[in-house]
PDB file of N, CA and C in Angstrom:
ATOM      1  N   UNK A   1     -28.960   3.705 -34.924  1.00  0.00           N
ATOM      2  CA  UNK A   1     -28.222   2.870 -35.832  1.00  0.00           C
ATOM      3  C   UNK A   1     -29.221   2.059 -36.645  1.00  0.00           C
ATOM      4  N   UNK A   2     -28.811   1.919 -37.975  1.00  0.00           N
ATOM      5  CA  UNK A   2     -29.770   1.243 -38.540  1.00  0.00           C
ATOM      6  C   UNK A   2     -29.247   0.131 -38.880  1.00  0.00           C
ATOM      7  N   UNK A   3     -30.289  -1.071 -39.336  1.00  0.00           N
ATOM      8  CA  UNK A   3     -30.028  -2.222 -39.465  1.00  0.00           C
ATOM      9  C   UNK A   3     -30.618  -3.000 -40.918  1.00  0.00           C
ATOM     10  N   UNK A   4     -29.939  -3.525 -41.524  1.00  0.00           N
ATOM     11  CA  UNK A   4     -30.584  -4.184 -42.464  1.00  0.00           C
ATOM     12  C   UNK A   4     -30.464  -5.810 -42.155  1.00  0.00           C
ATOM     13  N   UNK A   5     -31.339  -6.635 -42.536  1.00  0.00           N
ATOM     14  CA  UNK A   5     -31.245  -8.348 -42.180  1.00  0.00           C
ATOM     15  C   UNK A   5     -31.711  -9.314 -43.466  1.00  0.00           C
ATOM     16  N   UNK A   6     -31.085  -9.562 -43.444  1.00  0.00           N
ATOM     17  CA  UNK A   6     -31.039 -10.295 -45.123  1.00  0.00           C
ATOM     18  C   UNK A   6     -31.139 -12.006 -44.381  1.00  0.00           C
ATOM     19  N   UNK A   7     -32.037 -12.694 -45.584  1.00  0.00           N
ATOM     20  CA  UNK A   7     -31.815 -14.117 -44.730  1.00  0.00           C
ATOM     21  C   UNK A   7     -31.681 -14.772 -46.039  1.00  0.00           C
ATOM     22  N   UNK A   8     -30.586 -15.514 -45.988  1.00  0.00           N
ATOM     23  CA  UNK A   8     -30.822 -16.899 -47.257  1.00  0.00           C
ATOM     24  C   UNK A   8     -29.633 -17.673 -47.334  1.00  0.00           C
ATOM     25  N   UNK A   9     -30.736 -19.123 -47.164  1.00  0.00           N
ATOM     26  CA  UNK A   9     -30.103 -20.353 -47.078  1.00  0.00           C
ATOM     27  C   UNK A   9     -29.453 -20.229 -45.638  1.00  0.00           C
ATOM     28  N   UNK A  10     -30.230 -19.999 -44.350  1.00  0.00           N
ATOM     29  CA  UNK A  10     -29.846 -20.151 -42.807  1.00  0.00           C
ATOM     30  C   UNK A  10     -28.654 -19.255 -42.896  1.00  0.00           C
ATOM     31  N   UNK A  11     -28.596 -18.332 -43.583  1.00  0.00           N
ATOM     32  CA  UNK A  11     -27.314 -17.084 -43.382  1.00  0.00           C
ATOM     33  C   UNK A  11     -27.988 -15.818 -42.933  1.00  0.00           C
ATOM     34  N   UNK A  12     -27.626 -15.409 -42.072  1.00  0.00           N
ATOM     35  CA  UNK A  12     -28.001 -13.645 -41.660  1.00  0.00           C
ATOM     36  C   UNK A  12     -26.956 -13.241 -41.404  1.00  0.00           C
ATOM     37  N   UNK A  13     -27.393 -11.829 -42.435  1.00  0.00           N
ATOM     38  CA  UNK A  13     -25.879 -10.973 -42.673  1.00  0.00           C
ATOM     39  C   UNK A  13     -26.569  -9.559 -41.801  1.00  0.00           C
ATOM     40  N   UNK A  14     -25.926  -9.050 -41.222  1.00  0.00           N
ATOM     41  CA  UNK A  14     -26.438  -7.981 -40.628  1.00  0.00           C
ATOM     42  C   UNK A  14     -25.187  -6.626 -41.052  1.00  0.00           C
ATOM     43  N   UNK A  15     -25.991  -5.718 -41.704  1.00  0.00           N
ATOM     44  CA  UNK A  15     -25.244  -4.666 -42.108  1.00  0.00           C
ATOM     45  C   UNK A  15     -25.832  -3.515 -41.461  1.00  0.00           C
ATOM     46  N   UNK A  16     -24.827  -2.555 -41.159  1.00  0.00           N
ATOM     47  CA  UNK A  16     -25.652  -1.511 -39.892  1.00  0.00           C
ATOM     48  C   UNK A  16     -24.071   0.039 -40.348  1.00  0.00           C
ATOM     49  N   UNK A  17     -24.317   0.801 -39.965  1.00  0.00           N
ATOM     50  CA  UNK A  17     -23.446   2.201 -40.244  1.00  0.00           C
ATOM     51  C   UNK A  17     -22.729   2.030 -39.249  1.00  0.00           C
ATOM     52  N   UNK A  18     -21.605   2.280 -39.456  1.00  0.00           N
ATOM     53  CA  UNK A  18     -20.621   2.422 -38.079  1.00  0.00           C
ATOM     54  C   UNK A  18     -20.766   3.698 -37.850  1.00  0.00           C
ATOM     55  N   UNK A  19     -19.982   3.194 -36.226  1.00  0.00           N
ATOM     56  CA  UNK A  19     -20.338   4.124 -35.423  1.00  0.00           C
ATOM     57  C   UNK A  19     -19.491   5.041 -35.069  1.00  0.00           C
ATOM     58  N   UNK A  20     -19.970   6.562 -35.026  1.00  0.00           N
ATOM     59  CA  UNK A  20     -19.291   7.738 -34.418  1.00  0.00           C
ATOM     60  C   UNK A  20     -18.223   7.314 -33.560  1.00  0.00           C
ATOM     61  N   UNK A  21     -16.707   8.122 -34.183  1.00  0.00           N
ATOM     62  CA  UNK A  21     -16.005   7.836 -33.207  1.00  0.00           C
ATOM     63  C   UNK A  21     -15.834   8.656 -31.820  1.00  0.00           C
ATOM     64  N   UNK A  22     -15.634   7.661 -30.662  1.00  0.00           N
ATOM     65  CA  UNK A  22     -15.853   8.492 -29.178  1.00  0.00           C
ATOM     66  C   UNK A  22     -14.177   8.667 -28.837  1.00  0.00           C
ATOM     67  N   UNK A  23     -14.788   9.951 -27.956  1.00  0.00           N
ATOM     68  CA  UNK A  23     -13.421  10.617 -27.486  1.00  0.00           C
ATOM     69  C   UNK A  23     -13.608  10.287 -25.955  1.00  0.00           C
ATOM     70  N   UNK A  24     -12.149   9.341 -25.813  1.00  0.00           N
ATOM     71  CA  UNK A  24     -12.150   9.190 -24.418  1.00  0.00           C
ATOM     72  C   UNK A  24     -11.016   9.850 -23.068  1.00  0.00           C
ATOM     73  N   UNK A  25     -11.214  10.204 -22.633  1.00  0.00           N
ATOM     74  CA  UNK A  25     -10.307  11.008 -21.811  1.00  0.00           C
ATOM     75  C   UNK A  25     -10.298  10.211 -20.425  1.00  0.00           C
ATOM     76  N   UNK A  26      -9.024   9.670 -20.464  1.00  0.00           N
ATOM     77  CA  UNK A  26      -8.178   9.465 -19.272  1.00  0.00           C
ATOM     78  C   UNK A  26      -7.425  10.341 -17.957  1.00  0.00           C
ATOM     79  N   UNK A  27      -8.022  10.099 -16.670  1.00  0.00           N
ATOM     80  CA  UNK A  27      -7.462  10.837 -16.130  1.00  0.00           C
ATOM     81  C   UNK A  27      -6.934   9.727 -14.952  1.00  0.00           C
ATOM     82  N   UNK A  28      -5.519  10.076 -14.659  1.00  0.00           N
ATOM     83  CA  UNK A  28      -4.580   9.693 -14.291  1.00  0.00           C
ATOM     84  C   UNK A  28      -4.633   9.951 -13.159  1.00  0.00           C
ATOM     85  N   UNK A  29      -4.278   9.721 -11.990  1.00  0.00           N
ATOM     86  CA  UNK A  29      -4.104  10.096 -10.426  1.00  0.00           C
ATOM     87  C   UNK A  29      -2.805  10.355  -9.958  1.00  0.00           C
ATOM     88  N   UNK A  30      -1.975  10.835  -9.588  1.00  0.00           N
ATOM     89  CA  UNK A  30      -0.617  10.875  -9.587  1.00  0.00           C
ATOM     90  C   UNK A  30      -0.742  10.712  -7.821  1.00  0.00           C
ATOM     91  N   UNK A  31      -0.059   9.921  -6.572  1.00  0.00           N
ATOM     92  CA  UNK A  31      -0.219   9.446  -5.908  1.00  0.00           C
ATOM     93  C   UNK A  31       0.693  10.247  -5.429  1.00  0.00           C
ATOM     94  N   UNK A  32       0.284  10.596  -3.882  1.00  0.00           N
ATOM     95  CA  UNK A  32       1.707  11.016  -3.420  1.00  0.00           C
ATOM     96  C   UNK A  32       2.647  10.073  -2.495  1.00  0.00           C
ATOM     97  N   UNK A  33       3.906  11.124  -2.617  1.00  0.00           N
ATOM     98  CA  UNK A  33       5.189   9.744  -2.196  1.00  0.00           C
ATOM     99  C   UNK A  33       4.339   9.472  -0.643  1.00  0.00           C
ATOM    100  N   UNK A  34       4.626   8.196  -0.602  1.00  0.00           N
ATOM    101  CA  UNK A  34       4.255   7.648   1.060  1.00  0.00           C
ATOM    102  C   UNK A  34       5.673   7.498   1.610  1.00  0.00           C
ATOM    103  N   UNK A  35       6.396   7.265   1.325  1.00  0.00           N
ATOM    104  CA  UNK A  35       8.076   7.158   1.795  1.00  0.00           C
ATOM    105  C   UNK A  35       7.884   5.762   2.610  1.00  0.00           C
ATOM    106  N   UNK A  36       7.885   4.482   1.932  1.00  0.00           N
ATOM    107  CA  UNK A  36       7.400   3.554   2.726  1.00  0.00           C
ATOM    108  C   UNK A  36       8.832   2.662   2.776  1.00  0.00           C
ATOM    109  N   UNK A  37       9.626   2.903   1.713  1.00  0.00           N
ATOM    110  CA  UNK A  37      11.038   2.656   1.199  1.00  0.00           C
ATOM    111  C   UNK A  37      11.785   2.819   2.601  1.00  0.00           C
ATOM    112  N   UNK A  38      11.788   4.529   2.785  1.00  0.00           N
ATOM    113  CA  UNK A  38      12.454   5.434   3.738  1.00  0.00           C
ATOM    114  C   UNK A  38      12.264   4.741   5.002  1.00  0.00           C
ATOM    115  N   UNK A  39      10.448   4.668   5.580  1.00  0.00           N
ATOM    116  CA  UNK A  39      10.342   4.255   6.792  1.00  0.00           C
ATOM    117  C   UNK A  39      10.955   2.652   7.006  1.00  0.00           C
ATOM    118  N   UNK A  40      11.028   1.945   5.979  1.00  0.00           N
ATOM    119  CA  UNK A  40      11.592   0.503   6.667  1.00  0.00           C
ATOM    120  C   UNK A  40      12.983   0.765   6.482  1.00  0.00           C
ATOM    121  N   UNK A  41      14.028   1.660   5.984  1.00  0.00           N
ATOM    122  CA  UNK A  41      15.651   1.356   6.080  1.00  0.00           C
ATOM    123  C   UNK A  41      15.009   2.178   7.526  1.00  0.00           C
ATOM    124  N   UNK A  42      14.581   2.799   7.927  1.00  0.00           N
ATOM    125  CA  UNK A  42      14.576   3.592   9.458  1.00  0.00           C
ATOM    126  C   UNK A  42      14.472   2.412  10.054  1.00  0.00           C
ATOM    127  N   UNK A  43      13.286   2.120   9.919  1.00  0.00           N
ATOM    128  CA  UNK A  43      13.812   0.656  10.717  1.00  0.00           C
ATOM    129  C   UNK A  43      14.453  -0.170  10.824  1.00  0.00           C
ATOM    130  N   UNK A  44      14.542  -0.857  10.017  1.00  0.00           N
ATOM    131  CA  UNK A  44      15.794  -1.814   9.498  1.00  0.00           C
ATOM    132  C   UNK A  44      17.433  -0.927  10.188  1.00  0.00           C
ATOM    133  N   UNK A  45      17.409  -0.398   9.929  1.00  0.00           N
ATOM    134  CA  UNK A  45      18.561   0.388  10.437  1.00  0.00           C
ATOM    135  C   UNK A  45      18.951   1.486  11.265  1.00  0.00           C
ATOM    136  N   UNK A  46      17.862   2.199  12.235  1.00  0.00           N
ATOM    137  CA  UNK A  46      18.148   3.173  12.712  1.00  0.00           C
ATOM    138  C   UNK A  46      17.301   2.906  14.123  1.00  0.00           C
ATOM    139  N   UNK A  47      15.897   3.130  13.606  1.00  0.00           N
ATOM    140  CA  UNK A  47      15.953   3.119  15.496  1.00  0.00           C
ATOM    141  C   UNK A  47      13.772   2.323  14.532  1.00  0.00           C
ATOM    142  N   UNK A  48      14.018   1.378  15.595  1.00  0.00           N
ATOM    143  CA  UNK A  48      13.039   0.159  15.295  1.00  0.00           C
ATOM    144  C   UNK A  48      11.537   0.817  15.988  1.00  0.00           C
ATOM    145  N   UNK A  49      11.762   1.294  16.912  1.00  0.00           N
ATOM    146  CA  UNK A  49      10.140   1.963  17.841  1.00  0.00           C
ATOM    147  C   UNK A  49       9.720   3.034  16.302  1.00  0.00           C
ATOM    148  N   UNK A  50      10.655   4.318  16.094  1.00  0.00           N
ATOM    149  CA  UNK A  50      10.261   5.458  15.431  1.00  0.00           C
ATOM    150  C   UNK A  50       9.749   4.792  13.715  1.00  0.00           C
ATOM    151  N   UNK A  51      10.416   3.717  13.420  1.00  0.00           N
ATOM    152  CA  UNK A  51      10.574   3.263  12.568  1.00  0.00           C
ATOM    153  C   UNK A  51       9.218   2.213  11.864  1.00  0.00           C
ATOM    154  N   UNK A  52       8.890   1.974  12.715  1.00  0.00           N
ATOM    155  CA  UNK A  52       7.319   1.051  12.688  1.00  0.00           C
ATOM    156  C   UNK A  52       6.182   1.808  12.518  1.00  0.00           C
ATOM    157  N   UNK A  53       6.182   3.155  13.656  1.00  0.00           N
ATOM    158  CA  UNK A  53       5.265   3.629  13.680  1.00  0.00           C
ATOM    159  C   UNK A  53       5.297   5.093  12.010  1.00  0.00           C
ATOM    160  N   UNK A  54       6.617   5.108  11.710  1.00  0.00           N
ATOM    161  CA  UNK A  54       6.921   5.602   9.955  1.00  0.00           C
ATOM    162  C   UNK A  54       5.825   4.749   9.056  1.00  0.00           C
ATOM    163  N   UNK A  55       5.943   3.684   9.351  1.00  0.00           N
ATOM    164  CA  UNK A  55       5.513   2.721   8.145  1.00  0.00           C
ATOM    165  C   UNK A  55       4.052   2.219   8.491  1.00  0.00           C
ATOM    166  N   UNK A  56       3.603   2.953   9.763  1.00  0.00           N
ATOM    167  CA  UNK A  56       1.802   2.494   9.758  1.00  0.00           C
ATOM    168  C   UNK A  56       1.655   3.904   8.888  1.00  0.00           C
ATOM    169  N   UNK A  57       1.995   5.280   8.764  1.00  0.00           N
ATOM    170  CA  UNK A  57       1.690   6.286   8.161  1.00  0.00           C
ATOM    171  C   UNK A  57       1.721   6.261   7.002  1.00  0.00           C
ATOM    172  N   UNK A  58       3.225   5.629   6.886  1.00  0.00           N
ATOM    173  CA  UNK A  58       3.413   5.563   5.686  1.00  0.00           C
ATOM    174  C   UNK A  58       2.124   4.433   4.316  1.00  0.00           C
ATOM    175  N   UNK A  59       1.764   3.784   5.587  1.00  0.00           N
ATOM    176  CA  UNK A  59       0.374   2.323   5.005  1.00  0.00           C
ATOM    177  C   UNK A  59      -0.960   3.116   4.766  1.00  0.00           C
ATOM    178  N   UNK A  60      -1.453   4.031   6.037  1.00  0.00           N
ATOM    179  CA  UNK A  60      -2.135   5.080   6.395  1.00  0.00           C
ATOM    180  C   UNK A  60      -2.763   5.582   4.659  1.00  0.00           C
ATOM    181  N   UNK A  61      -1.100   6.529   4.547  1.00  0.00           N
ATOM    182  CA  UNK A  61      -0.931   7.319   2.954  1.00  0.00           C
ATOM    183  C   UNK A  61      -1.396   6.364   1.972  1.00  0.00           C
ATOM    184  N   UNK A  62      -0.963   5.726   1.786  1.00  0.00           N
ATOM    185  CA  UNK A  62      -1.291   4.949   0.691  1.00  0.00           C
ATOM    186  C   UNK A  62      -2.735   4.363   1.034  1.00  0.00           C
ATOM    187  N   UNK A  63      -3.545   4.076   2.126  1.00  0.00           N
ATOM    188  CA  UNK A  63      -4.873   3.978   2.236  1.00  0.00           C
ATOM    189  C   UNK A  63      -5.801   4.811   1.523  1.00  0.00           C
ATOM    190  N   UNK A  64      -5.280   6.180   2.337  1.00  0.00           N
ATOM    191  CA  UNK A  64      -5.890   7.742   1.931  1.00  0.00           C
ATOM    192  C   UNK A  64      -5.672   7.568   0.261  1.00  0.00           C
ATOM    193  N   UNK A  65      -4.614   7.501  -0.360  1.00  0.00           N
ATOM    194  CA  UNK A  65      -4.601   7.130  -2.046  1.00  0.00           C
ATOM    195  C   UNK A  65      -5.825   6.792  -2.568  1.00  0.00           C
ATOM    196  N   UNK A  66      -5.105   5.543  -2.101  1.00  0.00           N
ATOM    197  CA  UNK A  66      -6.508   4.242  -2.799  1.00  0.00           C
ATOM    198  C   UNK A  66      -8.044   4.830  -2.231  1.00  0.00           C
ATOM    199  N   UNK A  67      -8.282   5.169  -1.887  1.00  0.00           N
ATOM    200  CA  UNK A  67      -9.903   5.649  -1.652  1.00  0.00           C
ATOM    201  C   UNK A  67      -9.747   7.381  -2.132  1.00  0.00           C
ATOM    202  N   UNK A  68      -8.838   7.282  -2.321  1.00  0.00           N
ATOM    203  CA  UNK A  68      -9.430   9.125  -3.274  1.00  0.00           C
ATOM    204  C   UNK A  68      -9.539  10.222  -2.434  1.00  0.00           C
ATOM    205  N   UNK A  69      -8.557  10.348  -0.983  1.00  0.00           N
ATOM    206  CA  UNK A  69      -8.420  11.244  -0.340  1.00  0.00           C
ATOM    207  C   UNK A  69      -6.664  12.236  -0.095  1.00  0.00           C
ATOM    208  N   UNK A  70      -6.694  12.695  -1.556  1.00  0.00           N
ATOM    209  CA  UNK A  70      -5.134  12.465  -2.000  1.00  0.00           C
ATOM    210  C   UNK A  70      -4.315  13.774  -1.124  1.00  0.00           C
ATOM    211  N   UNK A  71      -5.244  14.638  -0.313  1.00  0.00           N
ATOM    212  CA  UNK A  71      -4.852  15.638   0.139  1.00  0.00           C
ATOM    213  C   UNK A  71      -3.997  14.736   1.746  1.00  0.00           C
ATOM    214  N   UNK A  72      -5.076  14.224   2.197  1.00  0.00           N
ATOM    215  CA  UNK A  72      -4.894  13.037   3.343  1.00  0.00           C
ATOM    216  C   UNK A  72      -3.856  12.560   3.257  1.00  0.00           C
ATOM    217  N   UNK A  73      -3.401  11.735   2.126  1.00  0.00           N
ATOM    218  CA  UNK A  73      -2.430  10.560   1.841  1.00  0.00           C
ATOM    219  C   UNK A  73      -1.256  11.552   2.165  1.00  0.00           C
ATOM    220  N   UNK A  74      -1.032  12.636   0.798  1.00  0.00           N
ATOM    221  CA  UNK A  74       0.000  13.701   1.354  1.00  0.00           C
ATOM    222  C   UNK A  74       0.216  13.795   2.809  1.00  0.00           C
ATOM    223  N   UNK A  75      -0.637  14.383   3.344  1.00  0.00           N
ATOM    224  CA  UNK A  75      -0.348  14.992   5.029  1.00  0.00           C
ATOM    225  C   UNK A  75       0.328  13.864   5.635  1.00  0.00           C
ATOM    226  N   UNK A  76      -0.389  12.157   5.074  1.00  0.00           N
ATOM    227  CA  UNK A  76       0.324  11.206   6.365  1.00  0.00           C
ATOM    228  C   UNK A  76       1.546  10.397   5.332  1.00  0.00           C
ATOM    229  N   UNK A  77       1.827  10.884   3.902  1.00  0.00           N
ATOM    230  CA  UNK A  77       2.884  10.807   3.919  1.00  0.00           C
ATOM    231  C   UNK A  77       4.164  11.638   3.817  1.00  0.00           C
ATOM    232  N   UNK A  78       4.176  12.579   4.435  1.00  0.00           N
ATOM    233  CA  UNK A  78       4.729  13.678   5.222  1.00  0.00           C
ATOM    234  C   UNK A  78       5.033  13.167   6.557  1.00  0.00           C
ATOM    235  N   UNK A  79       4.081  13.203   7.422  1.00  0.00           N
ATOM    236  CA  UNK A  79       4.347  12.635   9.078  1.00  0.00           C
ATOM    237  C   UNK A  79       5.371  11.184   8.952  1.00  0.00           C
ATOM    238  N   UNK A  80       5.000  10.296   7.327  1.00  0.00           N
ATOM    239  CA  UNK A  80       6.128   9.483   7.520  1.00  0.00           C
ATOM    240  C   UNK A  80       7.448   9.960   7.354  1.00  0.00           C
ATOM    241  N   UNK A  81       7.353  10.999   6.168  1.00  0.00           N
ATOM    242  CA  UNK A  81       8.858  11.190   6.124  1.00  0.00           C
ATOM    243  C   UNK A  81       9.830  12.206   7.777  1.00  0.00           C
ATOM    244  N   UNK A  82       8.362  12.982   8.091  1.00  0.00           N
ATOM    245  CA  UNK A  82       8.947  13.521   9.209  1.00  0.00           C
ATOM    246  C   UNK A  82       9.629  12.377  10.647  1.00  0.00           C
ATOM    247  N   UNK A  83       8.543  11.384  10.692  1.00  0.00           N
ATOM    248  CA  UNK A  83       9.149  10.648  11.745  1.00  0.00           C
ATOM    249  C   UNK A  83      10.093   9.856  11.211  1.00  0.00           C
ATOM    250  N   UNK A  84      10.917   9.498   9.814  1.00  0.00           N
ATOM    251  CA  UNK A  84      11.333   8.663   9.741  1.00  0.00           C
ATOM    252  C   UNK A  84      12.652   9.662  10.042  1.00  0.00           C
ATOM    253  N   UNK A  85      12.771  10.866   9.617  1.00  0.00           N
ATOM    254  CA  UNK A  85      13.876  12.110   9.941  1.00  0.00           C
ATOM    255  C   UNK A  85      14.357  12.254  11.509  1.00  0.00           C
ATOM    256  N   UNK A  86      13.448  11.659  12.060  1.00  0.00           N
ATOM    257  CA  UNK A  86      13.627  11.368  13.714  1.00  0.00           C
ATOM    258  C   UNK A  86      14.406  10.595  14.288  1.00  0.00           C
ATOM    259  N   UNK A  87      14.054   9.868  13.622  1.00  0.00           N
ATOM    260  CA  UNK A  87      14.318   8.346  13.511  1.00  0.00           C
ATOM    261  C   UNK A  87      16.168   8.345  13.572  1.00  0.00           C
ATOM    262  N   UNK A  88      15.965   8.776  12.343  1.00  0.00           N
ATOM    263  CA  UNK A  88      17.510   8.865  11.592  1.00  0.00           C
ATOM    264  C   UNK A  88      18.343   9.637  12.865  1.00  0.00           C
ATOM    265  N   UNK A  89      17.736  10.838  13.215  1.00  0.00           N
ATOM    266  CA  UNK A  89      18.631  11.992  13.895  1.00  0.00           C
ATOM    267  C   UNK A  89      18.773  11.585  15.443  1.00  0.00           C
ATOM    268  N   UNK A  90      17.785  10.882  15.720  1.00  0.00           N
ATOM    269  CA  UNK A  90      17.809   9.479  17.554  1.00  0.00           C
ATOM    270  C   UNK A  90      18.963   9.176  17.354  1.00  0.00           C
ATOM    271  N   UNK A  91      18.933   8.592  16.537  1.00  0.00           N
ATOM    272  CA  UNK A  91      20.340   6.920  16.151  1.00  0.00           C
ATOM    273  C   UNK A  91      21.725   7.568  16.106  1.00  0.00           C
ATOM    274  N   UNK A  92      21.592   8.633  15.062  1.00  0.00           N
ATOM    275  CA  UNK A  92      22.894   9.616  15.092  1.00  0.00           C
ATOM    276  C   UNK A  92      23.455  10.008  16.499  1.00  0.00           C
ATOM    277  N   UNK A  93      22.143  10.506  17.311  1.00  0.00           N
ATOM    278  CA  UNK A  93      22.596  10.985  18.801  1.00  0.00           C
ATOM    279  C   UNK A  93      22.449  10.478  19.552  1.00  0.00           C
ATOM    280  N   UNK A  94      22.367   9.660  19.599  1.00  0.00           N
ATOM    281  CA  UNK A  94      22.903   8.060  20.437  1.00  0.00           C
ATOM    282  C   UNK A  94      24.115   7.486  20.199  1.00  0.00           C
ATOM    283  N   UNK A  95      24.174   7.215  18.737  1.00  0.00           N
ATOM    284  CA  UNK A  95      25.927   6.906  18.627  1.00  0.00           C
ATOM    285  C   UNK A  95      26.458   7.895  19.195  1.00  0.00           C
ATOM    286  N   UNK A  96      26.523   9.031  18.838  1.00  0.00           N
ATOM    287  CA  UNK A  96      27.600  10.135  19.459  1.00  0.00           C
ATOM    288  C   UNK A  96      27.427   9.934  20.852  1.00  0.00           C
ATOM    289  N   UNK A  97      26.434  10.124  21.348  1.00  0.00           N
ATOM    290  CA  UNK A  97      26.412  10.007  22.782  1.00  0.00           C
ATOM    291  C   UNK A  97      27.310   8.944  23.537  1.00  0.00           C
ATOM    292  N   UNK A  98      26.935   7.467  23.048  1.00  0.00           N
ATOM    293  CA  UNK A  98      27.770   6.377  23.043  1.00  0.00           C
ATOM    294  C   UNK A  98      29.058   6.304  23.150  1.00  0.00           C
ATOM    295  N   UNK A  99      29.415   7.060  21.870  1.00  0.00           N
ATOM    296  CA  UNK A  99      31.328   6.831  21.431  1.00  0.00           C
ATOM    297  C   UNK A  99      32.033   8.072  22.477  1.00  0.00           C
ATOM    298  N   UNK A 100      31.211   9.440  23.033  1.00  0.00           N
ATOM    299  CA  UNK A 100      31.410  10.266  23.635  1.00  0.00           C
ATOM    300  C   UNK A 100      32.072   9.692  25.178  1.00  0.00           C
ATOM    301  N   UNK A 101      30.673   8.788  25.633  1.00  0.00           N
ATOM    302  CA  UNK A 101      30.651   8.003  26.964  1.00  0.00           C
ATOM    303  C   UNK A 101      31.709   6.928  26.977  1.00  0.00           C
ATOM    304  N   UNK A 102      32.068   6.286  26.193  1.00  0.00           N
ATOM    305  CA  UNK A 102      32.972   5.011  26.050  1.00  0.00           C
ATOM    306  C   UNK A 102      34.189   5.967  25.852  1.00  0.00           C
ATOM    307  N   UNK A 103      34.273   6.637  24.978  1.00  0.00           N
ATOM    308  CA  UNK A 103      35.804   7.401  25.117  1.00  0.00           C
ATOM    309  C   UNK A 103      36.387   7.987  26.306  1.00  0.00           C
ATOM    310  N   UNK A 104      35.255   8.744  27.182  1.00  0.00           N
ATOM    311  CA  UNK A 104      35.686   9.307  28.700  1.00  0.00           C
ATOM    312  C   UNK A 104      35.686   8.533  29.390  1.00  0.00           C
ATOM    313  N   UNK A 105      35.289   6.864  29.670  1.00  0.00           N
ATOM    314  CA  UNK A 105      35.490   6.141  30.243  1.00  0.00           C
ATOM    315  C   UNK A 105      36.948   5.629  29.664  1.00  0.00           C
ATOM    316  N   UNK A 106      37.616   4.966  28.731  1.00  0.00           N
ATOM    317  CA  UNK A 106      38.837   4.404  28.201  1.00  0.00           C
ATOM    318  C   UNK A 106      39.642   5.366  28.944  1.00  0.00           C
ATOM    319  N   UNK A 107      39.802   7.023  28.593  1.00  0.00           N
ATOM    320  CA  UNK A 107      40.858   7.919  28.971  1.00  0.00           C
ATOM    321  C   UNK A 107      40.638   7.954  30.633  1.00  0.00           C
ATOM    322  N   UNK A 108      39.635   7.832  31.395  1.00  0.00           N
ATOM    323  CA  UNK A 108      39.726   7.303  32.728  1.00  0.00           C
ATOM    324  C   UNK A 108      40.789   6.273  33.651  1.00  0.00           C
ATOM    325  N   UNK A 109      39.742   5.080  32.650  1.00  0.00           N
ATOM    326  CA  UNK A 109      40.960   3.982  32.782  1.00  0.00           C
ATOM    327  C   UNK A 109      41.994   3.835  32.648  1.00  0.00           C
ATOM    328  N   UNK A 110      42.731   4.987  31.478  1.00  0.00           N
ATOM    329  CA  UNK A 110      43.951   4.754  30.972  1.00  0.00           C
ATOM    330  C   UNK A 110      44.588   5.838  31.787  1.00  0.00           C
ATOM    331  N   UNK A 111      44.089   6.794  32.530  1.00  0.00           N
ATOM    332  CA  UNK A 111      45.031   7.764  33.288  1.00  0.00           C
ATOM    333  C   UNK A 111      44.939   6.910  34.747  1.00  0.00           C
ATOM    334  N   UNK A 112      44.161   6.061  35.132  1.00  0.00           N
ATOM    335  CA  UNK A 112      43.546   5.304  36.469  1.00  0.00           C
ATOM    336  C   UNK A 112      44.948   4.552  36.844  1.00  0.00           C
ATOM    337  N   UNK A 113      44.962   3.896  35.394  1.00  0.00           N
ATOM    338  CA  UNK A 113      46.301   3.037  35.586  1.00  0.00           C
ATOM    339  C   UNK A 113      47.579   3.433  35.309  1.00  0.00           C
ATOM    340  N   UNK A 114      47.766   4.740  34.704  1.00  0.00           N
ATOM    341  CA  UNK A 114      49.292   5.532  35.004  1.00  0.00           C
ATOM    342  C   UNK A 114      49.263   5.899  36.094  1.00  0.00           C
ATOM    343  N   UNK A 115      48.323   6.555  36.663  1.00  0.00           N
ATOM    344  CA  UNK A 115      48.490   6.833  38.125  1.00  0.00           C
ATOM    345  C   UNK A 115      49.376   5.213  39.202  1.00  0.00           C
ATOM    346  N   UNK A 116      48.384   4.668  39.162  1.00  0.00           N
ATOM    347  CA  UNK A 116      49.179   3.400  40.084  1.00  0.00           C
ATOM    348  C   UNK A 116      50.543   2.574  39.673  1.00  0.00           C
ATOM    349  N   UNK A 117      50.519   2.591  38.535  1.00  0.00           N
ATOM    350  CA  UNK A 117      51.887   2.113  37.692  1.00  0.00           C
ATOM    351  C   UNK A 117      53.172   3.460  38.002  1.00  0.00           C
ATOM    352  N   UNK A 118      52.628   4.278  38.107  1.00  0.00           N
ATOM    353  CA  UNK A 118      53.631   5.756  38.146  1.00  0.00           C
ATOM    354  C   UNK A 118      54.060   5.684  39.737  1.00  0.00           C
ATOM    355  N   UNK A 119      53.480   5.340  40.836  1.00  0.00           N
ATOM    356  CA  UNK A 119      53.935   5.273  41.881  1.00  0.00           C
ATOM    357  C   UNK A 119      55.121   4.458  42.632  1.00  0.00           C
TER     358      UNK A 119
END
């Protein structure tokens, strides 16, 4: 770059060629899902043990992100969405189990006491 410097009366003007324009290229990272959303309604709502350990993976993933190991982040945010699918399908079969057990107990009780009332 060249420069010219002119001085007068305590003024410097500096005139110089502008400069080539640069081509800049942005590259973007596209992150993968950590399902960190997913793992806390698991918790929050389904089953609290499967549900915690969703959301260290799910923290995990997003570690692996941020340091540029995006294959990593994927894999452990996968294991979140897988355990949070656990999670979900525990709670389901537990209620059933539950409403299963409480119902054969009620129809117990309730034939327990026609029996003695019927006599």
């Amino acid at each position: 770059m060249q420069q010219q410097q002119m001085q007068s009366n305590n003024t410097v003007v500096v005139t110089g060629q502008p400069a080539a324009p640069a081509n800049v290229i942005i590259h973007t990272q596209v992150y993968p899902q950590n399902y960190l959303a997913f793992a806390i309604f698991v918790t929050l709502c389904c089953n609290l043990a499967l549900g915690i350990v969703a959301i260290v993976f799910s923290m995990l993933s997003s570690s692996d992100a941020d340091a540029g190991d995006l294959e990593g982040a994927r894999t452990k945010g996968r294991i979140s969405m897988w355990i949070s699918i656990a999670g979900i399908v525990s709670a389901v079969i537990i209620i059933i189990i539950v409403i299963v057990v409480m119902v054969t107990r009620v129809n117990k009780v309730i034939d327990a006491s026609n029996i003695n009332y019927g006599k």
